[in-house]
PDB file of N, CA and C in Angstrom:
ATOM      1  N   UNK A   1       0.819  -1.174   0.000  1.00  0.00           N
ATOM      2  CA  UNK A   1       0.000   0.000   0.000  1.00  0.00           C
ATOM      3  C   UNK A   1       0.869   1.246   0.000  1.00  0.00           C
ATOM      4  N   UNK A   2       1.832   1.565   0.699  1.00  0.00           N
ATOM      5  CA  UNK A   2       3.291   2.382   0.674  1.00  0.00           C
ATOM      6  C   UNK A   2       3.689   2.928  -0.660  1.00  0.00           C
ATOM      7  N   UNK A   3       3.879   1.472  -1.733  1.00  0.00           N
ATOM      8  CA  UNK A   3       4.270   2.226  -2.561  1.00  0.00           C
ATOM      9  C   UNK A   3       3.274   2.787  -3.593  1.00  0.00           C
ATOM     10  N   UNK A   4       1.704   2.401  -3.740  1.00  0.00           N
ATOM     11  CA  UNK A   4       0.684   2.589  -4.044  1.00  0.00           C
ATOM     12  C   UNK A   4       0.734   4.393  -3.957  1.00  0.00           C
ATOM     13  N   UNK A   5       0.635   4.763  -2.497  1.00  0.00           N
ATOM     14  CA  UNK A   5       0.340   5.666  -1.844  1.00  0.00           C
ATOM     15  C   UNK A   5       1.491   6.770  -2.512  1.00  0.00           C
ATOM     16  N   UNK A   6       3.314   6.123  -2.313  1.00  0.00           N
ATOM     17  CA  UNK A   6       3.914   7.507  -2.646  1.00  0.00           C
ATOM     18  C   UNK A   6       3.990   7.469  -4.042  1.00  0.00           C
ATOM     19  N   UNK A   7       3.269   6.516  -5.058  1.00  0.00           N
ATOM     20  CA  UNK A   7       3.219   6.962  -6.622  1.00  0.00           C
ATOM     21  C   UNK A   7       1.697   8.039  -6.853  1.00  0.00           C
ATOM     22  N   UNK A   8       1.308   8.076  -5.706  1.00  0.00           N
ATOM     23  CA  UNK A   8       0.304   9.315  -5.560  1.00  0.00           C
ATOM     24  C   UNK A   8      -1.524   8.990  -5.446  1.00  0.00           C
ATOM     25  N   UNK A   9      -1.261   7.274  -5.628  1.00  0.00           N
ATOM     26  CA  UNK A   9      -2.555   7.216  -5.551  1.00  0.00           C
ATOM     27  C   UNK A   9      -3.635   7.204  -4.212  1.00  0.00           C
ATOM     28  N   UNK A  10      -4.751   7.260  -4.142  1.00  0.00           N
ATOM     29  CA  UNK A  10      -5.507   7.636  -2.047  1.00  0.00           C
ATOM     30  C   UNK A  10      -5.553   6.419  -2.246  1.00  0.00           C
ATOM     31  N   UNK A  11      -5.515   6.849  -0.962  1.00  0.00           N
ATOM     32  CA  UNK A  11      -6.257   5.044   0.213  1.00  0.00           C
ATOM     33  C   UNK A  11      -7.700   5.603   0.374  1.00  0.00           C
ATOM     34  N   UNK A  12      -8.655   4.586   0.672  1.00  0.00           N
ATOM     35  CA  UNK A  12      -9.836   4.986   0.920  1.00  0.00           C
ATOM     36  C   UNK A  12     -10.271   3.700   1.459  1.00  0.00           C
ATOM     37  N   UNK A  13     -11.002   3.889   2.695  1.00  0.00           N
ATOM     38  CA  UNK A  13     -11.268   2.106   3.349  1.00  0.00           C
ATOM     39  C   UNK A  13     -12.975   2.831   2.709  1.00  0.00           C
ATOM     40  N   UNK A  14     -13.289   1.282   2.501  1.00  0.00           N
ATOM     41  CA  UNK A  14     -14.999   1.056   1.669  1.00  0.00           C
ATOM     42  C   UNK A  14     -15.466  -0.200   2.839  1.00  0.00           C
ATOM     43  N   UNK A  15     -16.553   0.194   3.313  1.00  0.00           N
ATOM     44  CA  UNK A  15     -17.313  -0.089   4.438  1.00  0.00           C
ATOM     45  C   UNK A  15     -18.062  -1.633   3.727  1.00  0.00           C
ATOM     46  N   UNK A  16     -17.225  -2.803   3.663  1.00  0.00           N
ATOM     47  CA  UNK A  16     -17.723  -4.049   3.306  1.00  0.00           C
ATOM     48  C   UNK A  16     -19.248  -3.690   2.833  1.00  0.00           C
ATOM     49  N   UNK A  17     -19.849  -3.510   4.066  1.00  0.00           N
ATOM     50  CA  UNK A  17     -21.160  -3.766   3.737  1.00  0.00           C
ATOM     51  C   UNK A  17     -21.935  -2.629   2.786  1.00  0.00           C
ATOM     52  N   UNK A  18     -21.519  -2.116   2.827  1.00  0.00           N
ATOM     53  CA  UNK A  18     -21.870  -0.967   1.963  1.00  0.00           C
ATOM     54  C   UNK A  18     -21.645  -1.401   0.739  1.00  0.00           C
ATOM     55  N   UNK A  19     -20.353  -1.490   0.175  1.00  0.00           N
ATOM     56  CA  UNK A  19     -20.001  -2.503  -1.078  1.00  0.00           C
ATOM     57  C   UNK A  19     -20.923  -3.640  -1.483  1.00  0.00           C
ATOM     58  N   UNK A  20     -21.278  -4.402   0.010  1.00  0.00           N
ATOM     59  CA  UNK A  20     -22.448  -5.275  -0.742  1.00  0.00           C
ATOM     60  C   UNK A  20     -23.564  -5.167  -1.220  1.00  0.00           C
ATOM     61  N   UNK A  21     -23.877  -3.936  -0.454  1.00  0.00           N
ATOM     62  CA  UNK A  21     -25.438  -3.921  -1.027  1.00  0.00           C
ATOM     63  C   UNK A  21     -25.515  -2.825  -2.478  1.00  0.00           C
ATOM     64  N   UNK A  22     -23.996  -1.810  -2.797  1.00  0.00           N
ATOM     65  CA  UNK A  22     -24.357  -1.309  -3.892  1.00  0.00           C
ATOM     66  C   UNK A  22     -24.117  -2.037  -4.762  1.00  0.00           C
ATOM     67  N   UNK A  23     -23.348  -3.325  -4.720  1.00  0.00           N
ATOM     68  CA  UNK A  23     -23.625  -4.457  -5.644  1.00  0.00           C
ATOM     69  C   UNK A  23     -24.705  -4.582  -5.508  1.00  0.00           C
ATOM     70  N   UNK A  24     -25.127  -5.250  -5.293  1.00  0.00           N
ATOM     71  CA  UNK A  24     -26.684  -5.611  -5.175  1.00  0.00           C
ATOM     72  C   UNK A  24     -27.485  -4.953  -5.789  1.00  0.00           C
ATOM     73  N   UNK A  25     -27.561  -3.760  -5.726  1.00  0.00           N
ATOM     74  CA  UNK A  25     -28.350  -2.733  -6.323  1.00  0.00           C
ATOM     75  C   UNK A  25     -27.844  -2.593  -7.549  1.00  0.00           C
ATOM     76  N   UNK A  26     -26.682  -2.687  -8.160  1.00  0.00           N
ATOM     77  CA  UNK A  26     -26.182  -2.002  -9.769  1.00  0.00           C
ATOM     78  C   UNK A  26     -25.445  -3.663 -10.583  1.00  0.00           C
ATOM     79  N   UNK A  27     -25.690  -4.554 -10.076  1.00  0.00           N
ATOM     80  CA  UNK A  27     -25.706  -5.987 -10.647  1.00  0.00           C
ATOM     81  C   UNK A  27     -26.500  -6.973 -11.174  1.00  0.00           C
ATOM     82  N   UNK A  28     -26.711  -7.397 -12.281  1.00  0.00           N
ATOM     83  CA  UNK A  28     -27.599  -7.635 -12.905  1.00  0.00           C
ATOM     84  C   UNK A  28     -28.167  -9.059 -12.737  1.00  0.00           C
ATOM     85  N   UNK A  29     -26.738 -10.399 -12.603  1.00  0.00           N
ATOM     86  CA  UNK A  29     -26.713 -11.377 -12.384  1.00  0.00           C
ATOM     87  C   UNK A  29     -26.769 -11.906 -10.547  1.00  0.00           C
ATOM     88  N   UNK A  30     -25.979 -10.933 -10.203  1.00  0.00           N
ATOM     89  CA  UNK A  30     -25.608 -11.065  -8.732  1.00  0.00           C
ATOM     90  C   UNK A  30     -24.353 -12.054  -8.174  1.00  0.00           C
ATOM     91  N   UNK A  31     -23.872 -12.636  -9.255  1.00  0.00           N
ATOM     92  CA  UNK A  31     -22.796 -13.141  -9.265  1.00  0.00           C
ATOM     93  C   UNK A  31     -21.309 -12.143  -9.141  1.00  0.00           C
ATOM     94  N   UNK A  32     -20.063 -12.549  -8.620  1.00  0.00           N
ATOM     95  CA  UNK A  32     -19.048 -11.588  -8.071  1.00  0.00           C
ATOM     96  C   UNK A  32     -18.122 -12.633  -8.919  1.00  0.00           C
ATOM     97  N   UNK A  33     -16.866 -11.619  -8.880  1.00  0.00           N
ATOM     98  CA  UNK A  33     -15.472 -12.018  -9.589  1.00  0.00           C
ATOM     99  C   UNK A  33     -14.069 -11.020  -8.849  1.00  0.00           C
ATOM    100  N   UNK A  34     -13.304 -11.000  -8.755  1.00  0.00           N
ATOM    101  CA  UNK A  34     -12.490  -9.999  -8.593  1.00  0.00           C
ATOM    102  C   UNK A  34     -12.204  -8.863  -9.238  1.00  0.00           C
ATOM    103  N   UNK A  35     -12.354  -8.990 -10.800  1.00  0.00           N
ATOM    104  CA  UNK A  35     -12.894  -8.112 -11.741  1.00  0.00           C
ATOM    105  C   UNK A  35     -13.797  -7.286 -11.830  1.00  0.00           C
ATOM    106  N   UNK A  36     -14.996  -8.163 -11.357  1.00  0.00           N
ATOM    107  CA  UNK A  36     -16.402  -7.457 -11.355  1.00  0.00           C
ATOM    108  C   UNK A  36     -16.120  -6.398 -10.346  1.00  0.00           C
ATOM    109  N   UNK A  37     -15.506  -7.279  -8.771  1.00  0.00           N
ATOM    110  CA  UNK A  37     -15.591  -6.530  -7.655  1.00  0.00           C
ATOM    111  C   UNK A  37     -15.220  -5.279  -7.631  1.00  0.00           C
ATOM    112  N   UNK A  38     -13.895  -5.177  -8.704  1.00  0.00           N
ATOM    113  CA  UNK A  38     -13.107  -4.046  -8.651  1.00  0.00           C
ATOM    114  C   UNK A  38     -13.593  -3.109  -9.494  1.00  0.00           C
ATOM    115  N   UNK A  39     -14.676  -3.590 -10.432  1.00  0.00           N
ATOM    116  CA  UNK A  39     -15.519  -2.638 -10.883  1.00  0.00           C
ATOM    117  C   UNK A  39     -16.418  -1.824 -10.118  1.00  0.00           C
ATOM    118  N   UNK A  40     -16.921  -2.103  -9.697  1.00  0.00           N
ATOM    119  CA  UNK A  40     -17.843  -2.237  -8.758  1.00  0.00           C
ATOM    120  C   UNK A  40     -17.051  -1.299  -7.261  1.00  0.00           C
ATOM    121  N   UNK A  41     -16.119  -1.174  -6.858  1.00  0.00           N
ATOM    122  CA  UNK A  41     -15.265  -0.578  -6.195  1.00  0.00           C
ATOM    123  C   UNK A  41     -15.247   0.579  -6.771  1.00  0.00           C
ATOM    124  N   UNK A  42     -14.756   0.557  -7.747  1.00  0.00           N
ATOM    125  CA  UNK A  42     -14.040   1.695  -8.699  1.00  0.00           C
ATOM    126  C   UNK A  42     -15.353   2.647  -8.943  1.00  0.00           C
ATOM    127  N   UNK A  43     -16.861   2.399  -9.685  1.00  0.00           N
ATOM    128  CA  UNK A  43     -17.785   2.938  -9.905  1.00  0.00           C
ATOM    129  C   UNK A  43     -18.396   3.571  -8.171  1.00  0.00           C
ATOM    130  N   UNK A  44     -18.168   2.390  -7.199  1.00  0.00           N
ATOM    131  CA  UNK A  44     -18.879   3.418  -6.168  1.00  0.00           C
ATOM    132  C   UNK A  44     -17.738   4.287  -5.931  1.00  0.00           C
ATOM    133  N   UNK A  45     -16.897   4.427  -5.765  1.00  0.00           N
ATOM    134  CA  UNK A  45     -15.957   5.651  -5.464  1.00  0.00           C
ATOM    135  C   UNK A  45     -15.965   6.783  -6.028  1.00  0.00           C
ATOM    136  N   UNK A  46     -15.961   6.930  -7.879  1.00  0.00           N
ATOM    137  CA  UNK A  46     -16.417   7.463  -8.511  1.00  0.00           C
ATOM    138  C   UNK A  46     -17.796   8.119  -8.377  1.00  0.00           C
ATOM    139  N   UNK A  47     -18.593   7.655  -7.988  1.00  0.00           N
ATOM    140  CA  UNK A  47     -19.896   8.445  -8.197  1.00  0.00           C
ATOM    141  C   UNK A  47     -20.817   8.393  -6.745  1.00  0.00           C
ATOM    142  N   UNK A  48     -20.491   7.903  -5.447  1.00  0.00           N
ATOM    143  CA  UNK A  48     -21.117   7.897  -4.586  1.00  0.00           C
ATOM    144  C   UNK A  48     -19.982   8.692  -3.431  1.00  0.00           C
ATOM    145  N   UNK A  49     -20.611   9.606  -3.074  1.00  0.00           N
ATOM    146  CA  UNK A  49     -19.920  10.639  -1.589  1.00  0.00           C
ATOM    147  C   UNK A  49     -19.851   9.988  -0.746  1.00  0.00           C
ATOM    148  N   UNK A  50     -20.452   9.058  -0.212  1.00  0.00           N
ATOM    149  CA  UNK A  50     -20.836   8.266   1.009  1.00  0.00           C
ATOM    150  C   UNK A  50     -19.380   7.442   1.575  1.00  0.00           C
ATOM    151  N   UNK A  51     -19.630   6.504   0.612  1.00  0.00           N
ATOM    152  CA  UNK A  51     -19.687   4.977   1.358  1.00  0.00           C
ATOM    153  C   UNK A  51     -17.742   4.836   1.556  1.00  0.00           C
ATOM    154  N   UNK A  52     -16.653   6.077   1.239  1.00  0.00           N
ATOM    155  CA  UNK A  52     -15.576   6.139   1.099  1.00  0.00           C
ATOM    156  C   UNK A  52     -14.866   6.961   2.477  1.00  0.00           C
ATOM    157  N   UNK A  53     -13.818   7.043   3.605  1.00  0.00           N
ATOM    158  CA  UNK A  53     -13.269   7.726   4.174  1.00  0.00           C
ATOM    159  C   UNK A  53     -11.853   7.592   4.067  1.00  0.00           C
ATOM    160  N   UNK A  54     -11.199   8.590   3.354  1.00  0.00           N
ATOM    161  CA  UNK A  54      -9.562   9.059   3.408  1.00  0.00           C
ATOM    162  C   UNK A  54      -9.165   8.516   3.907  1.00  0.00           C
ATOM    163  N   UNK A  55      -7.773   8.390   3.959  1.00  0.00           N
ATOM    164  CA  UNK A  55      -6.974   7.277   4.888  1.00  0.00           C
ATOM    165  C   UNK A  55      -7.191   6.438   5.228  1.00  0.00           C
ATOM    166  N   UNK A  56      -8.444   5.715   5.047  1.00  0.00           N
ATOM    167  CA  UNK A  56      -9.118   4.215   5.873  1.00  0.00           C
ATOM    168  C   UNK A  56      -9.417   4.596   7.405  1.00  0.00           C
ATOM    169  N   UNK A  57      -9.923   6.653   7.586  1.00  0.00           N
ATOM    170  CA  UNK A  57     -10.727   6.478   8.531  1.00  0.00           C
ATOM    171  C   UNK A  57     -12.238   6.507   8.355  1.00  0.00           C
TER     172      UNK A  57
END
């Protein structure tokens, strides 16, 4: 995560459950992948204020 962090990219801790249910809500099959997940990561961060806090507080 260190070197993640000093090539400039944030940390952001995502509240499990929160993740599950906006899957849930924006998944069509309901089936998961690591792929999918990280889609799915990536889109709520992008477009939801909520469910993300800086630093992993």
């Amino acid at each position: 995560m260190a070197a993640l962090v000093a090539a400039g990219y944030r940390e952001l801790a995502v509240d499990p459950l929160r993740a599950a249910e906006y899957r849930k809500r924006h998944s069509v099959s309901g089936a998961t992948s690591d792929t999918a997940d990280a889609h799915v990561l990536a889109d709520m961060v992008r477009t939801d204020a909520q469910p993300t806090a800086p630093g992993g507080r």
